[in-house]
Structure formats: C-alpha cells, structure tokens
N, C-alpha and C. Protein backbone atom coordinates (compact mmCIF):
# COMPACT_ATOMS: atom_id res chain seq x y z
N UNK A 1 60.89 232.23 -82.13
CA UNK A 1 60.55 230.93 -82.62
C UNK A 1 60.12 230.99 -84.08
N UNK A 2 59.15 232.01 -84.58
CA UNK A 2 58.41 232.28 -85.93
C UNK A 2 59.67 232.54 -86.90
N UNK A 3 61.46 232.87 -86.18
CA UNK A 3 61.92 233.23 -87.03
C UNK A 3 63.32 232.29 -87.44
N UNK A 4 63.11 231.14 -86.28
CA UNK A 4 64.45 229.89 -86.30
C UNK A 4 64.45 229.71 -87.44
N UNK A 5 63.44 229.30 -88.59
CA UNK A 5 64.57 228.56 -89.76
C UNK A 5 65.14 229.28 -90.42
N UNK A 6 65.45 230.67 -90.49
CA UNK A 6 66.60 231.44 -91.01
C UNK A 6 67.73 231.04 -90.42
N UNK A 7 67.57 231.07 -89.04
CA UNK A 7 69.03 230.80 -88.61
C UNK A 7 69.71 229.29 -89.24
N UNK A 8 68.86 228.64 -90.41
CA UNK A 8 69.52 227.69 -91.30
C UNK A 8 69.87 228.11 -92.61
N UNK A 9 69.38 229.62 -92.88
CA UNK A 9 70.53 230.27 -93.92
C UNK A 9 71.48 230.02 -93.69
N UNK A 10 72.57 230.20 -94.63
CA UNK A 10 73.77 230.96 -94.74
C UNK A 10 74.12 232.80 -94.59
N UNK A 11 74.92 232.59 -93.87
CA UNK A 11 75.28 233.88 -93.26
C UNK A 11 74.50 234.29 -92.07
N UNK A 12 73.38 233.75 -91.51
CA UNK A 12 72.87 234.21 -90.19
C UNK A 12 73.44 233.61 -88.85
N UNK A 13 73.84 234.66 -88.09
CA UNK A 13 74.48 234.20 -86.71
C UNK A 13 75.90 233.38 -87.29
N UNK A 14 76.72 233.91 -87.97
CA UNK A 14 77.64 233.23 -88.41
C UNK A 14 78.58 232.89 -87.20
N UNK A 15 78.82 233.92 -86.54
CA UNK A 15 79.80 233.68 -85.37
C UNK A 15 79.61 233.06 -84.45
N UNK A 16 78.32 232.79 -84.27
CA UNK A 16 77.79 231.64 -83.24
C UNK A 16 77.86 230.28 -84.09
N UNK A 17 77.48 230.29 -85.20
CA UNK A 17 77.68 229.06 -86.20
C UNK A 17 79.21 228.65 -85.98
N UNK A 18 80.09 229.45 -86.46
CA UNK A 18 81.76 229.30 -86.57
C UNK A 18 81.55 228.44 -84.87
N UNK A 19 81.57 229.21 -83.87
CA UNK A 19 81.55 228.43 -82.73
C UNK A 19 81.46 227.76 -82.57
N UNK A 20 80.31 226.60 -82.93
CA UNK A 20 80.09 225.70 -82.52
C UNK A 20 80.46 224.44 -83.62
N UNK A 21 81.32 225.17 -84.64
CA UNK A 21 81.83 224.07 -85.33
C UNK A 21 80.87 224.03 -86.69
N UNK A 22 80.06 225.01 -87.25
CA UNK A 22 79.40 224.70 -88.46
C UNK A 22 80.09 225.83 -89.12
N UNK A 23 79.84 225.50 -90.58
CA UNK A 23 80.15 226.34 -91.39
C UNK A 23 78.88 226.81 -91.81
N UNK A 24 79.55 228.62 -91.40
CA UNK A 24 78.43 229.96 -91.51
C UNK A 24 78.26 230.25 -93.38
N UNK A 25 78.63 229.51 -93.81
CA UNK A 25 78.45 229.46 -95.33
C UNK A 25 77.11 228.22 -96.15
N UNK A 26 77.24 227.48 -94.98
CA UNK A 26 76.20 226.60 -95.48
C UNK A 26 75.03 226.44 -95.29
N UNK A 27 74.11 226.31 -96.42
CA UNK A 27 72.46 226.43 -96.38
C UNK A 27 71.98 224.93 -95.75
N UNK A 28 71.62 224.82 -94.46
CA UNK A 28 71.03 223.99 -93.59
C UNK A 28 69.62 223.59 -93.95
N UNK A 29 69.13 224.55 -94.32
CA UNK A 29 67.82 224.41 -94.68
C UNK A 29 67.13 223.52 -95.36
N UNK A 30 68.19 222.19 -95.19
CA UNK A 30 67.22 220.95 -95.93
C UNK A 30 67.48 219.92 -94.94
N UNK A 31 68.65 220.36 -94.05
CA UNK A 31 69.01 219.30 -93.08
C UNK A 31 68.01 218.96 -92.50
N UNK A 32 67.54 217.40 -92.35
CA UNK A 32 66.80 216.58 -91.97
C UNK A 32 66.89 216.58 -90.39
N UNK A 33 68.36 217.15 -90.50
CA UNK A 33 68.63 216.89 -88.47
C UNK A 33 68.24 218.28 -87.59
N UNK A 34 67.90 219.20 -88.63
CA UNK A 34 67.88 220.31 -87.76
C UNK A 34 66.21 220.80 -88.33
N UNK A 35 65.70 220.43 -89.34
CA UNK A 35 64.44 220.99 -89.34
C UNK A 35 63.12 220.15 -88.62
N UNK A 36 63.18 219.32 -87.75
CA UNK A 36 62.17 218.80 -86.85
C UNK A 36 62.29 220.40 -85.45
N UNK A 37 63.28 221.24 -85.47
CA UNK A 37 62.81 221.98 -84.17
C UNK A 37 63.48 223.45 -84.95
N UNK A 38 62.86 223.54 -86.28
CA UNK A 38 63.34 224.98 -86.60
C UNK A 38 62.61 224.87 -88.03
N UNK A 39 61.44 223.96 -88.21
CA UNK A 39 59.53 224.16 -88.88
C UNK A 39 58.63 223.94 -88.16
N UNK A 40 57.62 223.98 -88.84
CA UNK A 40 56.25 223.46 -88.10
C UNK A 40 56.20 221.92 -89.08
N UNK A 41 55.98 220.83 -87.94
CA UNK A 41 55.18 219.82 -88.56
C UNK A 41 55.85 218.74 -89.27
N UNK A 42 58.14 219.10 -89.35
CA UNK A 42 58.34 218.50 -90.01
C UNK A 42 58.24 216.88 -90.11
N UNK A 43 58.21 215.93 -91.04
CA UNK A 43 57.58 214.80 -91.22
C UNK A 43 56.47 214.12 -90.89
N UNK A 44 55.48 215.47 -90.72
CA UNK A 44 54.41 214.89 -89.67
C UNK A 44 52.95 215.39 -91.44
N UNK A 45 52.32 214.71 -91.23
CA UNK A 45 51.15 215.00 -92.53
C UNK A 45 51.04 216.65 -92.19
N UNK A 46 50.77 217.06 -93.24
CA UNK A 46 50.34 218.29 -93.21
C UNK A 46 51.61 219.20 -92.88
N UNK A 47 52.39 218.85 -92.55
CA UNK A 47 53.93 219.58 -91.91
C UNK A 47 55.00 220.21 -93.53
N UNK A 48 56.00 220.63 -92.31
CA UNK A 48 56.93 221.03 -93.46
C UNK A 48 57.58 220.57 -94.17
N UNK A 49 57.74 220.76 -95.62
CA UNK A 49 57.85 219.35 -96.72
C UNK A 49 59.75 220.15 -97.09
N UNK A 50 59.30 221.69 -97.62
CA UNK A 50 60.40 222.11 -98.21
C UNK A 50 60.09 224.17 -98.24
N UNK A 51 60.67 224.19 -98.18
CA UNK A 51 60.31 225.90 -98.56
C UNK A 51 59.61 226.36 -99.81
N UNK A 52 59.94 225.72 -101.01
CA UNK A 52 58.90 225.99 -102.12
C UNK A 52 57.81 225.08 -102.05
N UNK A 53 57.75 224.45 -101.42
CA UNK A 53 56.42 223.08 -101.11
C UNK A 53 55.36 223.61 -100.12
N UNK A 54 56.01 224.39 -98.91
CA UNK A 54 55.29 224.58 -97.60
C UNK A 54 55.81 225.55 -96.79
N UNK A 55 55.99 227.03 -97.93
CA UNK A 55 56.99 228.15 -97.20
C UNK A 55 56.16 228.42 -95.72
N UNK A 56 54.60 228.62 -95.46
CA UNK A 56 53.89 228.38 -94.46
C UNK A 56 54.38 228.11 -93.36
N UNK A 57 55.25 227.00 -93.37
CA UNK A 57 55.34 226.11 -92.10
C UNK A 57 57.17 226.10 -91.92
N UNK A 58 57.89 227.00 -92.09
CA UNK A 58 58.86 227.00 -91.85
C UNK A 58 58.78 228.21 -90.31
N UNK A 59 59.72 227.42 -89.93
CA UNK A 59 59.58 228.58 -88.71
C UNK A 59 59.06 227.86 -87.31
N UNK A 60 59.09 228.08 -86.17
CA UNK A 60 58.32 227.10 -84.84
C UNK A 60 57.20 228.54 -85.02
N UNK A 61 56.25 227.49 -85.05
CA UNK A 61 54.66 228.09 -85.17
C UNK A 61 54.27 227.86 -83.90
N UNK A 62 53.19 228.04 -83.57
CA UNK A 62 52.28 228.01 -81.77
C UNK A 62 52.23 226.61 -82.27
N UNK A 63 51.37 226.42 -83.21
CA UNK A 63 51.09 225.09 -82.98
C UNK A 63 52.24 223.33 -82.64
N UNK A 64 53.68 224.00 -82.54
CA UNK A 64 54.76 223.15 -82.63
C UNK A 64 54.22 222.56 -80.79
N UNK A 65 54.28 223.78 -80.75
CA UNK A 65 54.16 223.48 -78.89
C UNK A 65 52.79 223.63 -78.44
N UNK A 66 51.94 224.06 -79.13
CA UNK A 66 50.03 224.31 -78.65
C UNK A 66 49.28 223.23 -79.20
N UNK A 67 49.85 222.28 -80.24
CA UNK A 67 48.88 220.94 -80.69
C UNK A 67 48.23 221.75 -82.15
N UNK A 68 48.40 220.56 -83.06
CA UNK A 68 47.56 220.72 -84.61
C UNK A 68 46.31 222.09 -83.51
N UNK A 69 45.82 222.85 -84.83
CA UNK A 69 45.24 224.06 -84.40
C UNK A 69 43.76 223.70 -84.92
N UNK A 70 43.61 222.67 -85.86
CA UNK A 70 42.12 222.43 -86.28
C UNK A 70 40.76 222.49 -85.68
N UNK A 71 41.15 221.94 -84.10
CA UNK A 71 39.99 222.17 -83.59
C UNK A 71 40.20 223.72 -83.14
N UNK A 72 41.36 223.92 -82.07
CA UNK A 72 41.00 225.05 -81.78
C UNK A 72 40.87 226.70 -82.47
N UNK A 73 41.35 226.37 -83.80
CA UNK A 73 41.65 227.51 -84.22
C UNK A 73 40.34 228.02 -85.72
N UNK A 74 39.42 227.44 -85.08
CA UNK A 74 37.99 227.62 -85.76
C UNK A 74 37.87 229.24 -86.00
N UNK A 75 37.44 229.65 -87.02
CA UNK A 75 36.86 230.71 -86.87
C UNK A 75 35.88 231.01 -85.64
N UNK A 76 34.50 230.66 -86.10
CA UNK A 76 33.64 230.61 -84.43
C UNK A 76 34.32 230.53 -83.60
N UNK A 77 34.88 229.64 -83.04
CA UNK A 77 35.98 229.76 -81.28
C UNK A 77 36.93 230.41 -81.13
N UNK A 78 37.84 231.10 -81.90
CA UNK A 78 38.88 232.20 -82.12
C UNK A 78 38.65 233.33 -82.76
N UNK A 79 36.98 233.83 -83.02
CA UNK A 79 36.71 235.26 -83.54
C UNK A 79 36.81 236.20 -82.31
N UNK A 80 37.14 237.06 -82.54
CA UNK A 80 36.92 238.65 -82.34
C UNK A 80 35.87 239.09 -81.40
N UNK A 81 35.15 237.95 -81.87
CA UNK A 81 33.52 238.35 -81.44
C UNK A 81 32.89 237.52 -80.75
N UNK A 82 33.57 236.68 -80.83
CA UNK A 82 33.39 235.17 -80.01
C UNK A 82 33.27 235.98 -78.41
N UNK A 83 32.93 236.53 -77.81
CA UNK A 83 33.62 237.00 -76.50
C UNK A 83 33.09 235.78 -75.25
N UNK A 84 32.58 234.72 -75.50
CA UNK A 84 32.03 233.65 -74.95
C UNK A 84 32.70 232.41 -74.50
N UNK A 85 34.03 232.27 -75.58
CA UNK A 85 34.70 231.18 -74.77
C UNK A 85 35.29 231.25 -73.74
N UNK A 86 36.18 229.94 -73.38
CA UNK A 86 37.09 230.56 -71.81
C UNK A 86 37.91 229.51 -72.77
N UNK A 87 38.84 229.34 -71.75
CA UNK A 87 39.77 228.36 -72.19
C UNK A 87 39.85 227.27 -71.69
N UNK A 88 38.82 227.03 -70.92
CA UNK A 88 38.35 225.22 -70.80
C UNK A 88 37.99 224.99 -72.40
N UNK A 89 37.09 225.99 -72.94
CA UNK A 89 36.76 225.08 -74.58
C UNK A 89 37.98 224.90 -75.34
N UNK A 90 38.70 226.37 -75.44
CA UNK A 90 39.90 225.96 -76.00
C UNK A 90 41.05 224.60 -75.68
N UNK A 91 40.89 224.34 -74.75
CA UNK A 91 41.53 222.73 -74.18
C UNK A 91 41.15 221.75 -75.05
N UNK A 92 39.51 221.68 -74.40
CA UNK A 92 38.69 220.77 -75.01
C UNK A 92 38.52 220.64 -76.14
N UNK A 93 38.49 221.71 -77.28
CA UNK A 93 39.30 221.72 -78.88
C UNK A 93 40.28 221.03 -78.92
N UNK A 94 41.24 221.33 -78.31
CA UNK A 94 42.62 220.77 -78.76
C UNK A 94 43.66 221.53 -78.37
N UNK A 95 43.85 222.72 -77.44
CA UNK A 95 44.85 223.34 -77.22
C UNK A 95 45.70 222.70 -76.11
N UNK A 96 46.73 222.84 -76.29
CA UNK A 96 47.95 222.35 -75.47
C UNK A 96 48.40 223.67 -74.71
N UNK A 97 48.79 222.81 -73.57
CA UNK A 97 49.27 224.35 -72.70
C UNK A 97 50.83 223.67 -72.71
N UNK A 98 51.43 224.06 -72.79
CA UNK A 98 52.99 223.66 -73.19
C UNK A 98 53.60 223.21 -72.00
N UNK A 99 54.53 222.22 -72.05
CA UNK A 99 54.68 222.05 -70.14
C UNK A 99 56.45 221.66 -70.73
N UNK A 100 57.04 221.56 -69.76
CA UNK A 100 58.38 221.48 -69.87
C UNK A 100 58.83 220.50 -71.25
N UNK A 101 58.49 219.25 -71.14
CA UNK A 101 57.98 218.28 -72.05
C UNK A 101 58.46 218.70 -73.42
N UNK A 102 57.40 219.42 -73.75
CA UNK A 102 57.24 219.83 -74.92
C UNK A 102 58.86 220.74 -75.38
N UNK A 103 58.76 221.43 -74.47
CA UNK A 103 59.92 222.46 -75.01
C UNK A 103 61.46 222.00 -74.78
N UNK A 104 61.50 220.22 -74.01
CA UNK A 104 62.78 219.87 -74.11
C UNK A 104 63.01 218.78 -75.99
N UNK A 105 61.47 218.70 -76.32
CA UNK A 105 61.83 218.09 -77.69
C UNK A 105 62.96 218.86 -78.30
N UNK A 106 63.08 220.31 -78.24
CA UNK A 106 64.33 221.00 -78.92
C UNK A 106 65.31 221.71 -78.37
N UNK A 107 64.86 222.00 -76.79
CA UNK A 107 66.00 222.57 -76.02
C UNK A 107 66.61 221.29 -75.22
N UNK A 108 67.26 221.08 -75.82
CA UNK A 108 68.03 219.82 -74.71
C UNK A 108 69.32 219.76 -75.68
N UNK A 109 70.12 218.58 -74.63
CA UNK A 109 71.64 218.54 -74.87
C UNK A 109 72.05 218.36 -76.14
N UNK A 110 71.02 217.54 -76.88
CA UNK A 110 71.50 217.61 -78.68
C UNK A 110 71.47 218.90 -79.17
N UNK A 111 70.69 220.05 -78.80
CA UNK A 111 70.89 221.16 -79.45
C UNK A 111 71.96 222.05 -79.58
N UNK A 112 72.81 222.31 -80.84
CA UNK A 112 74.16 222.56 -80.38
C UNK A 112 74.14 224.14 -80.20
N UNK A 113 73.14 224.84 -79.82
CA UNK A 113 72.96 226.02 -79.80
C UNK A 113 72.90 225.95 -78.07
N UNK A 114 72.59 225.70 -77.82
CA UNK A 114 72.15 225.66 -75.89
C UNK A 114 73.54 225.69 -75.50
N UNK A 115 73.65 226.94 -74.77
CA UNK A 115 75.02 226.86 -73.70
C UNK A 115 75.02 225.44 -73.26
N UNK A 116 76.65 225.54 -73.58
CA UNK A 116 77.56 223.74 -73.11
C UNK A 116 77.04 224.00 -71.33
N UNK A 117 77.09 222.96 -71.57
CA UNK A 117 76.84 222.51 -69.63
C UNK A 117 75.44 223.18 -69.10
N UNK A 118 74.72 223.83 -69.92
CA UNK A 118 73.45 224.24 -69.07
C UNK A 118 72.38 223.33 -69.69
N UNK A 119 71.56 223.28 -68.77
CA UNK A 119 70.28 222.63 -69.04
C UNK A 119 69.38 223.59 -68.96
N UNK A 120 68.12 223.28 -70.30
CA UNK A 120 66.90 224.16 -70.29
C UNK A 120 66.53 224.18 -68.73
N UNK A 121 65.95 225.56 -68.60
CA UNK A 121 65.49 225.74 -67.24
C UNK A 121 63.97 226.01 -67.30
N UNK A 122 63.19 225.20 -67.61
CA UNK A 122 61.29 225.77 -68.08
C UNK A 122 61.03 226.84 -66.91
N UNK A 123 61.26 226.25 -65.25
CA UNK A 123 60.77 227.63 -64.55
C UNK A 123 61.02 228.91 -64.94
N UNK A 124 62.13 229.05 -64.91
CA UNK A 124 63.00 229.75 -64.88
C UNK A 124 62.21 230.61 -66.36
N UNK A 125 62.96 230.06 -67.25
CA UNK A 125 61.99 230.49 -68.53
C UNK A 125 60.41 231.14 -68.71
N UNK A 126 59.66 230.61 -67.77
CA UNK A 126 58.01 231.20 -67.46
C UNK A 126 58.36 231.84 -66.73
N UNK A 127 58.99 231.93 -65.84
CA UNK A 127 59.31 233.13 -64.90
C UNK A 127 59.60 234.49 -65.63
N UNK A 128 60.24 234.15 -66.36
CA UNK A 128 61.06 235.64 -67.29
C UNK A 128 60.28 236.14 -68.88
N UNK A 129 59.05 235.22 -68.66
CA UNK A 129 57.85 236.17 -69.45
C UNK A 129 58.74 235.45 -71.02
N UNK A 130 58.44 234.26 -71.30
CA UNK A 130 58.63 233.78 -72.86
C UNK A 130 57.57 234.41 -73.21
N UNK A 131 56.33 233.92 -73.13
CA UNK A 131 55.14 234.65 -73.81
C UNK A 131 54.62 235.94 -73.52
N UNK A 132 55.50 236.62 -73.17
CA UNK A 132 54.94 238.44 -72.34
C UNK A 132 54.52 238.71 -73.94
N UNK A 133 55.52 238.67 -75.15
CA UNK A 133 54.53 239.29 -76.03
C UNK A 133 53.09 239.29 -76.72
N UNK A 134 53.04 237.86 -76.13
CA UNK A 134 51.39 237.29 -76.78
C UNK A 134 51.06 236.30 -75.22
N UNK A 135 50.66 237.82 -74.55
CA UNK A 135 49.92 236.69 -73.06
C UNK A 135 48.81 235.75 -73.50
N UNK A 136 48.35 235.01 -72.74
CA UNK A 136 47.00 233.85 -72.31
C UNK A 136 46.22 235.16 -72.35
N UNK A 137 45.24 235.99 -73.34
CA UNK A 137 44.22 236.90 -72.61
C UNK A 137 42.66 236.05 -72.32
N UNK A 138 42.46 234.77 -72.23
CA UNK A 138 41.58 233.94 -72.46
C UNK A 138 41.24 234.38 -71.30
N UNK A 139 39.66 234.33 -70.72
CA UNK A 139 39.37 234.06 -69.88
C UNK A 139 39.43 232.46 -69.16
N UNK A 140 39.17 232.32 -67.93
CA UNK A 140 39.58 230.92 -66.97
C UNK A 140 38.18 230.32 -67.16
C-alpha cells in the first residue's frame, strides 16, 4: 500500500499496464482518477496536493484506512513507553479498525487492476494475514 503511487510512474508494472489498456509510458501521477486510492488524503484538507507540494502523503498510508491519526497518533498514547494503553483508548482517539467498507473504496469493480470478474474478498483477505507484517500488538 506505502508503495501504490509508483505504480503511477512510467515504466512500473508495464505489462500489467499494457494489459489492461494503459500506456506503460505514461506518468499517471497527476491523474485525478487514480490518486484518491494510490495517496493519502487526496482532496481531503491536509491530504495529497502533488508530489513536490506533499511528497509525505503519496502512497496508501494506515491512516487511508485507520482514520486522520491526530488523535490517535499522540506521542503520549503511541510512545514506547506508554505501556498503559489498550486499544479501547486507541478507538476512542480516533482509530478505525478497517472493515470491508473501507477497503472496497479502492478494491472494487472500477479498479482496473482487480482481476476481471472477481470481487474483493475482505474474509478471505484477513484470513491470509494482510497485516501479518505489522500485527494489532495492542493490548484488548
């Protein structure tokens, strides 16, 4: 996810690009139609404006699918040392636990990357460990 808006270079995944009918030569990276689910935030305040404006926020960040991070992503409530919260506070900050919902804003039938004829499968998807590299280590 941290690394989708490359795949709006030119030259990345060209042969999957050619596939589906784009040209693997062209810099996407301003397309209006494809950067709401390949930045953080686009047209939203604080979101992604442009790459020399808001190199930051290019890319699907946690927060695309976890909610603005302001409350929860406090120093105090996300230190090291904090060893006191659970993740009822983190909720109650502002964290989003991602539910199918969320993740059909960009996996669904407009996406011309999603195998033709399949539909996102969310079980299926939590089943097979999306987040195994960065588990929930929160306590309950």
């Amino acid at each position: 996810m941290a690394r989708a808006f490359e795949l709006l270079t030119p030259g990345v995944r060209s042969g999957a690009k050619r596939a589906r009918g784009f040209d693997p030569d062209i810099d996407y990276s301003r397309d209006p139609t494809c950067l709401p689910c390949h930045t953080t935030g686009f047209g939203e305040p604080g979101g992604f404006v442009s790459l020399e404006e808001t190199p930051k926020m290019a890319g699907v960040q946690c927060e695309v699918c976890h909610g603005a991070g302001e409350g929860y992503l406090t120093p105090h409530l996300m230190s090291l040392q904090n060893k006191s919260y659970k993740r009822a506070d983190l909720l109650a900050a502002g964290l989003i636990l991602p539910s199918e919902e969320v993740c059909l804003k960009c996996h669904n039938e407009k996406n011309p990357f999603a195998p033709q004829g399949e539909i996102f499968n969310y079980p299926l998807r939590r089943e097979q460990g999306t987040h195994e590299h960065f588990p929930l280590k929160f306590p309950h």
